[in-house]
Protein backbone atom coordinates (compact mmCIF):
# COMPACT_ATOMS: atom_id res chain seq x y z
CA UNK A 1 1.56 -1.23 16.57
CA UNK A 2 -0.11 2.03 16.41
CA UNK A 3 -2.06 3.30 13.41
CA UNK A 4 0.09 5.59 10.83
CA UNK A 5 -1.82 5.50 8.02
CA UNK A 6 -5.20 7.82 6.71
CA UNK A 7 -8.22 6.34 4.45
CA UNK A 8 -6.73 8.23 1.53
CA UNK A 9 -3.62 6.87 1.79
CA UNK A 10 -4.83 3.26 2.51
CA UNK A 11 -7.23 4.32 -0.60
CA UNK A 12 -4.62 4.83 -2.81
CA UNK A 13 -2.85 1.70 -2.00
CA UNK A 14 -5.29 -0.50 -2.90
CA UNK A 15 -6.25 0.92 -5.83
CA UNK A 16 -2.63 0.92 -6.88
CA UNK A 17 -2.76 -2.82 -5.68
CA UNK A 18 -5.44 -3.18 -7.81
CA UNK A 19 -3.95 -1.91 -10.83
CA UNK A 20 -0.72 -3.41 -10.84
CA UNK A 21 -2.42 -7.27 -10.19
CA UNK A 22 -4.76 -6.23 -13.48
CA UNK A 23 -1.42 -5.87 -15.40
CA UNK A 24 0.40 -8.39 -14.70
CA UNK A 25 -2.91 -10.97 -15.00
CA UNK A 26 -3.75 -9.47 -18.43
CA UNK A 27 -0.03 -10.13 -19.21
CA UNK A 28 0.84 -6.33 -19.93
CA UNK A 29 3.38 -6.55 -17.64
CA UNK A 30 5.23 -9.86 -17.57
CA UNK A 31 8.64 -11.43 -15.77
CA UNK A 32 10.24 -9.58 -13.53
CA UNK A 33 8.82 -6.22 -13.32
CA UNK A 34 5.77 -7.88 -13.13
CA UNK A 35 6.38 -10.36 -10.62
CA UNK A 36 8.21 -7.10 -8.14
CA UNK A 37 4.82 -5.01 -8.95
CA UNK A 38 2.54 -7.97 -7.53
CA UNK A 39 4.81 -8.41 -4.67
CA UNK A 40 4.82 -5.02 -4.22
CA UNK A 41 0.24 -4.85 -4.76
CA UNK A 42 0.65 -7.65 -2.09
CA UNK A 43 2.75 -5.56 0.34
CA UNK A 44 0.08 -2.56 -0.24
CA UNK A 45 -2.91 -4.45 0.60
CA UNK A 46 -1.29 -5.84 3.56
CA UNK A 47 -0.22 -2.60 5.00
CA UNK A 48 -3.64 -0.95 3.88
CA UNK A 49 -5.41 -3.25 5.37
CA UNK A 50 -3.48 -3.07 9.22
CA UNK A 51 -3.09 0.87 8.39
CA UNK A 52 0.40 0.70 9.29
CA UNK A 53 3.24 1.40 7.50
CA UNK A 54 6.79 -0.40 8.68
CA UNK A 55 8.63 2.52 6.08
CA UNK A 56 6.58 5.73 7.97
CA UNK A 57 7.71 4.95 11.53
CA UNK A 58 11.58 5.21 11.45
CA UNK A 59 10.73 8.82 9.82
CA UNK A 60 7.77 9.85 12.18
CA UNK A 61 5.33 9.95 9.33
CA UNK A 62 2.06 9.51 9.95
CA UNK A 63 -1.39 10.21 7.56
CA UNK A 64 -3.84 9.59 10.02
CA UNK A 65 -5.62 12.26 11.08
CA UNK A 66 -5.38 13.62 14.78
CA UNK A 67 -7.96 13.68 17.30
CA UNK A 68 -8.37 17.08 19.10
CA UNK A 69 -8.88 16.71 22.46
């Protein structure tokens, strides 16, 4: 699996992540939006966290930055 994914965009993720598990655990968000946006925090931690993105691959997107050699 090879890296697609740059610190700002792994940055992002989790503070999205964070934001959408604060609103659904101070019950701003509840039911079923709320339960998709943790799955969803979840998924963005995850893929943050292995800097790959399954969704960037099939398109040939990649963040990361390039190393000049």
């Amino acid at each position: 699996m090879k890296k697609n994914m740059g610190l700002t965009d792994r940055l992002v993720r989790v503070i999205l992540a964070i934001a959408f598990a604060a609103l659904y655990f101070t019950g701003i968000v509840e039911g079923t939006l709320g339960l998709v946006l943790l799955i969803l925090g979840a998924v963005f931690l995850l893929t943050s966290t292995i800097s790959f993105c399954p969704l960037y691959a099939p398109f040939g997107i990649s963040t990361c930055k390039t190393k000049n050699s």
